[in-house]
Protein backbone atom coordinates (compact mmCIF):
# COMPACT_ATOMS: atom_id res chain seq x y z
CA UNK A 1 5.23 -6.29 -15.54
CA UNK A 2 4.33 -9.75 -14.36
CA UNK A 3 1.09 -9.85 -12.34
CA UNK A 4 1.21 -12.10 -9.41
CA UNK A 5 -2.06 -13.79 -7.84
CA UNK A 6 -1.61 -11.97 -4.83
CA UNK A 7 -4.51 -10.35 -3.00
CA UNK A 8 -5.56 -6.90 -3.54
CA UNK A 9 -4.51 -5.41 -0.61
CA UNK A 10 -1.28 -6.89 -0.78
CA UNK A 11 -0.59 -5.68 -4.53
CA UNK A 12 -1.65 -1.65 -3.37
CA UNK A 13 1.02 -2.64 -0.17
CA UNK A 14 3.21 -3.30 -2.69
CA UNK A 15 2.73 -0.22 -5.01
CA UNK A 16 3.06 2.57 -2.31
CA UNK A 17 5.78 0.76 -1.10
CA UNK A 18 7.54 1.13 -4.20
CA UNK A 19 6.10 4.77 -4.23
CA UNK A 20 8.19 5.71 -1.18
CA UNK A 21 11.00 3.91 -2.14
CA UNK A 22 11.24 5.84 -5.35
CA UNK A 23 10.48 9.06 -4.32
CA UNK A 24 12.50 9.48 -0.81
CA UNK A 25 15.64 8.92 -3.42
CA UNK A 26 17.28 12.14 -4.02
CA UNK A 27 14.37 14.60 -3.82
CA UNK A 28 16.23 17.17 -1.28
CA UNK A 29 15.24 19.84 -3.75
CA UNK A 30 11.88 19.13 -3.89
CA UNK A 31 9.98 22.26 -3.74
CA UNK A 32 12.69 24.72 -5.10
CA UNK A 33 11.27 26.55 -7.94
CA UNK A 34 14.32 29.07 -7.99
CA UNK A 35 15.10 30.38 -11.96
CA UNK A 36 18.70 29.01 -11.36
CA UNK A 37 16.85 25.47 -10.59
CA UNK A 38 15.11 25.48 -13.92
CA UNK A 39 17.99 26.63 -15.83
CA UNK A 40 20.02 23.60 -14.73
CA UNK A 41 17.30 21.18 -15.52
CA UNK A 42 17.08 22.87 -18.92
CA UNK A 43 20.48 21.84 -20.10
CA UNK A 44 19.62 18.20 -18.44
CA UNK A 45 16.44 17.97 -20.29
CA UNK A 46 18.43 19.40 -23.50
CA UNK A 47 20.67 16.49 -23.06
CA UNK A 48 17.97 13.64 -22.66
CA UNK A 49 18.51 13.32 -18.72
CA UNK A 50 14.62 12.45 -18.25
CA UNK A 51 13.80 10.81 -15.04
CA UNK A 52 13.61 7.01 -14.79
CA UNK A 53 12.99 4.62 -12.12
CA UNK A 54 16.33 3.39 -12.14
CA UNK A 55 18.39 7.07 -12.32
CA UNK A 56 18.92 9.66 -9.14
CA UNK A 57 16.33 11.51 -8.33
CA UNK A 58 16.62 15.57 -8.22
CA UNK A 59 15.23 18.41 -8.89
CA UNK A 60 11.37 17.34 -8.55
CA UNK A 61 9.24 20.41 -8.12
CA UNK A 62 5.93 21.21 -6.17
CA UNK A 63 3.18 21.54 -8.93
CA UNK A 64 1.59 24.69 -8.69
CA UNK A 65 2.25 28.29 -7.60
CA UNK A 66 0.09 30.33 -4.77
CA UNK A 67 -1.33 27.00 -3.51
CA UNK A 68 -4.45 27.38 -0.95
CA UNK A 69 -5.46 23.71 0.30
CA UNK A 70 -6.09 20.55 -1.39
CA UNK A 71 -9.95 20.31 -1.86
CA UNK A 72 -9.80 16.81 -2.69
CA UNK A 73 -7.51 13.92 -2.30
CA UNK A 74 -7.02 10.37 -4.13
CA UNK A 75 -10.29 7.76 -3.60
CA UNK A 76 -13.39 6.87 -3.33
CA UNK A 77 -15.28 10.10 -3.34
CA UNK A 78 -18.98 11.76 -3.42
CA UNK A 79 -19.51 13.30 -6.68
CA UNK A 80 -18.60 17.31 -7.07
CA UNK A 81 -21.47 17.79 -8.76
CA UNK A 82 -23.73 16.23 -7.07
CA UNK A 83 -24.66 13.03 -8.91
CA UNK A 84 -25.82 10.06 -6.28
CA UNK A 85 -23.33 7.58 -5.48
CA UNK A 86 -19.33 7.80 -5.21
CA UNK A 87 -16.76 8.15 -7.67
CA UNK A 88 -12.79 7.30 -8.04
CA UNK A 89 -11.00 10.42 -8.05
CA UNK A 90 -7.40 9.61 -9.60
CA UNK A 91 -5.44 12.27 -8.50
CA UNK A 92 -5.03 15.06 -5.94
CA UNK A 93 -6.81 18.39 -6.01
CA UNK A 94 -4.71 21.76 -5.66
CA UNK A 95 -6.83 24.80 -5.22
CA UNK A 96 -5.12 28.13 -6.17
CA UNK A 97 -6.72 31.07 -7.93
CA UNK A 98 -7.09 31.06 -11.60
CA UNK A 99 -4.40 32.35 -13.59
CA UNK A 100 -1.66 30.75 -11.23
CA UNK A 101 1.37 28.93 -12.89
CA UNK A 102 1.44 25.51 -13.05
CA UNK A 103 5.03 23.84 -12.93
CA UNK A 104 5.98 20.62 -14.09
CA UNK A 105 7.15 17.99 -11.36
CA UNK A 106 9.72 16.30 -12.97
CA UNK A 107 11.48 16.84 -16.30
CA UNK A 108 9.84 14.72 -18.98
CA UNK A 109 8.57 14.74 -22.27
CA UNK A 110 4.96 16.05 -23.52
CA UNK A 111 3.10 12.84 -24.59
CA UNK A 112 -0.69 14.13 -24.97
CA UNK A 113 -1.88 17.93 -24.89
CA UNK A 114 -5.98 17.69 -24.56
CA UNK A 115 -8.99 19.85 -24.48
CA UNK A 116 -11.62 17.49 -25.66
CA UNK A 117 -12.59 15.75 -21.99
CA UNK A 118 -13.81 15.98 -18.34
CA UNK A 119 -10.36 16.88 -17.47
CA UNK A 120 -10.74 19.79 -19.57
CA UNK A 121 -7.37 21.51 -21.10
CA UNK A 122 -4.92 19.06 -19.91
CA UNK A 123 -1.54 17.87 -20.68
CA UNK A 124 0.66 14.29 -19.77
CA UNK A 125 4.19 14.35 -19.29
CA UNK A 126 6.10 10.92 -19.25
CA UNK A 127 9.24 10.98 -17.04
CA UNK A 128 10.35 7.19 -17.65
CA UNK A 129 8.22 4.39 -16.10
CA UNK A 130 6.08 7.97 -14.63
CA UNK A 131 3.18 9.99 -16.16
CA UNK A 132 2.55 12.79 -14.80
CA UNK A 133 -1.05 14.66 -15.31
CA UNK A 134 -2.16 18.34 -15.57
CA UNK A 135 -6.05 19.04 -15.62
CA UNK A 136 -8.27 22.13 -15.72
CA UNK A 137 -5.87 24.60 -17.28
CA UNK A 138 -6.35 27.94 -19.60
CA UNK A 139 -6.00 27.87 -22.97
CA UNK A 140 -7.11 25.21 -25.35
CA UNK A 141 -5.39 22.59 -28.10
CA UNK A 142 -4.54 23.84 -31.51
CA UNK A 143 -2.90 22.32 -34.51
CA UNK A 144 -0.27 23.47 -36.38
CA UNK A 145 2.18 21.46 -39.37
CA UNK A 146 1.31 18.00 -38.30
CA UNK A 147 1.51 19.04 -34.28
CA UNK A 148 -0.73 19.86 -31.52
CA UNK A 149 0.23 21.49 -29.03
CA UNK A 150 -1.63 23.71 -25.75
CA UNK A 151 -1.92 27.34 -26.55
CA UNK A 152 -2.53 30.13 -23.30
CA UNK A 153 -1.58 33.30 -25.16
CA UNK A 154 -2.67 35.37 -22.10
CA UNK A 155 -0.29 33.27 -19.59
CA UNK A 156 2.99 33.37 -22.53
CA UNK A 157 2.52 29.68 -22.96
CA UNK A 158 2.66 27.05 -25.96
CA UNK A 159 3.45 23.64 -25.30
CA UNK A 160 3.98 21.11 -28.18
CA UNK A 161 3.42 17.14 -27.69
CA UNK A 162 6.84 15.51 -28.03
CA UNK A 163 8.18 18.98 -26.41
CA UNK A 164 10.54 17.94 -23.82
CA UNK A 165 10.56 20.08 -20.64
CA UNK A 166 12.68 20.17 -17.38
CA UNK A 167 11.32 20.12 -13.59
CA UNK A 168 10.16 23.74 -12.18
CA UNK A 169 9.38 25.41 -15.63
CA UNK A 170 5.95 27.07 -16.04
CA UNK A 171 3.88 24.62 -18.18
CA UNK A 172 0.24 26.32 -17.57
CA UNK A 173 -2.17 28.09 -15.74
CA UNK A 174 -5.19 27.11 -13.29
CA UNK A 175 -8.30 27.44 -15.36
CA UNK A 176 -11.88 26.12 -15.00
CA UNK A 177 -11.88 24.24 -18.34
CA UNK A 178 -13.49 20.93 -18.15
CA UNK A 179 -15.84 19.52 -15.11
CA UNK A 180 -14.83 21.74 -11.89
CA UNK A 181 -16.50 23.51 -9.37
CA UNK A 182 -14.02 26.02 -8.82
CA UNK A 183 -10.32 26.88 -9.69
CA UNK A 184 -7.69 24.38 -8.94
CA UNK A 185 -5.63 22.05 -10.47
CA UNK A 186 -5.87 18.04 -10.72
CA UNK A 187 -2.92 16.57 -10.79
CA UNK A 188 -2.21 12.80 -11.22
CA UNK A 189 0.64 10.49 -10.93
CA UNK A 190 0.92 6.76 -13.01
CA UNK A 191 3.97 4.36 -11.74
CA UNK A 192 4.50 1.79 -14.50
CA UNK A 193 0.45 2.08 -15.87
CA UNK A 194 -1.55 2.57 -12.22
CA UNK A 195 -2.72 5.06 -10.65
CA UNK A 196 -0.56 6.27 -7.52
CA UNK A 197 -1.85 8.65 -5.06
CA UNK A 198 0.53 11.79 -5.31
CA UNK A 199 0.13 12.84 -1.72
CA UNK A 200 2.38 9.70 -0.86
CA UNK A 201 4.95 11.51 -3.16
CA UNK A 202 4.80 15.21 -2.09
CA UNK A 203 5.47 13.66 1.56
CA UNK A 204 8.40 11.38 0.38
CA UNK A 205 9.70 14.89 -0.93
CA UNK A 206 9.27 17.06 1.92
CA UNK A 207 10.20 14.47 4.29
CA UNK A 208 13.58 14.18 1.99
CA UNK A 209 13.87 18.03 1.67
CA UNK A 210 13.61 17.96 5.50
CA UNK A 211 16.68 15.45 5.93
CA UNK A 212 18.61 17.38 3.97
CA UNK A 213 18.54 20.47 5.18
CA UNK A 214 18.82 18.30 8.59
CA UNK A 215 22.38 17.34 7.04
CA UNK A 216 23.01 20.59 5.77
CA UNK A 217 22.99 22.07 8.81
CA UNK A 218 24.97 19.63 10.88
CA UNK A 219 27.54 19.75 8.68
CA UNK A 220 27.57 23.85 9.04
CA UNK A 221 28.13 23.00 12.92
């Protein structure tokens, strides 16, 4: 993507425009996580219908089960543990107790599984010009015939990199792996290589879900 010499503030107007944009197309279903809505995806995914910024958006699905609050949001924070001075936190915060299921947002394909870092037991999913990131989960990374891939044996889950895997379907648990304070999950978004804030996106998607069922029942009238 061609940069422009425009100033900052006008390049970040820019990229949550685009946010909005992309995310208030199509996302009426976007905190189903019904069986039937992960079975559909699952022959989509089977047939290489990833998500792209240029396809119809569907089927997106809130990130993680028995949600309590979000403990910390996108920016320019104090640090967690402590430390003097502030920090960029590049993502959104999702407390739920450990052991809850984590979903994935949007089908996509595994591009990293990771154990190795702050974010502790991780994994990043790339849905077209997206990445999507999961942070602080059970389990750890093993190796296996040339592949890694995320092991939870307690939760029933093995993910593979290069593993592709529809919107809705159970891709981890919360954990405490990695630098946390408590249980939760991290979750970041990427649009195109930057960092987006995903509460922009979870409001695109319930503001869409609302319109639709707005439609829906109208057209019941």
């Amino acid at each position: 993507m061609t940069q422009r010499s425009t100033p900052a503030w006008s390049r970040r107007f820019a990229l949550v425009s685009q946010v909005f944009l992309l995310a208030s197309v199509g996302l009426a279903t976007a905190f189903s996580l019904e069986t039937e809505q992960a079975t559909v995806n699952a022959s989509e995914a089977d047939s290489g219908q990833v998500a792209t910024s240029g396809g119809t958006w569907r089927g997106a699905s809130f990130p993680v089960e028995n949600f309590q609050a979000y403990t910390s949001p996108f920016g320019y924070r104090g640090s967690p543990d402590g430390s003097p001075g502030q920090e960029f936190h590049r993502g959104l915060d999702m407390a739920a107790p450990e052991g809850s299921y984590i979903r994935n947002w949007w089908a996509g394909k595994v591009v990293e599984v990771s154990d190795d870092s702050a974010c502790g037991t991780s994994v990043v999913i790339q849905s077209g010009e997206w990445e999507h990131v999961y942070c602080h989960m059970k389990g750890h990374v093993e190796k296996a015939n040339g592949s890694r891939y995320l092991s939870d044996r307690s939760g029933g889950i093995q993910l593979s990199e290069g593993q592709v895997v529809p919107a809705g379907v159970r891709i981890g648990r919360v954990g405490m792996t990695g630098r946390t304070t408590g249980p939760h999950l991290h979750w970041g978004l990427k649009y195109t290589g930057k960092w987006v804030d995903p509460a922009l996106v979870l409001r695109a998607m319930y503001a869409e879900q609302v319109r639709a069922r707005a439609i829906s029942t109208r057209s019941q009238g």
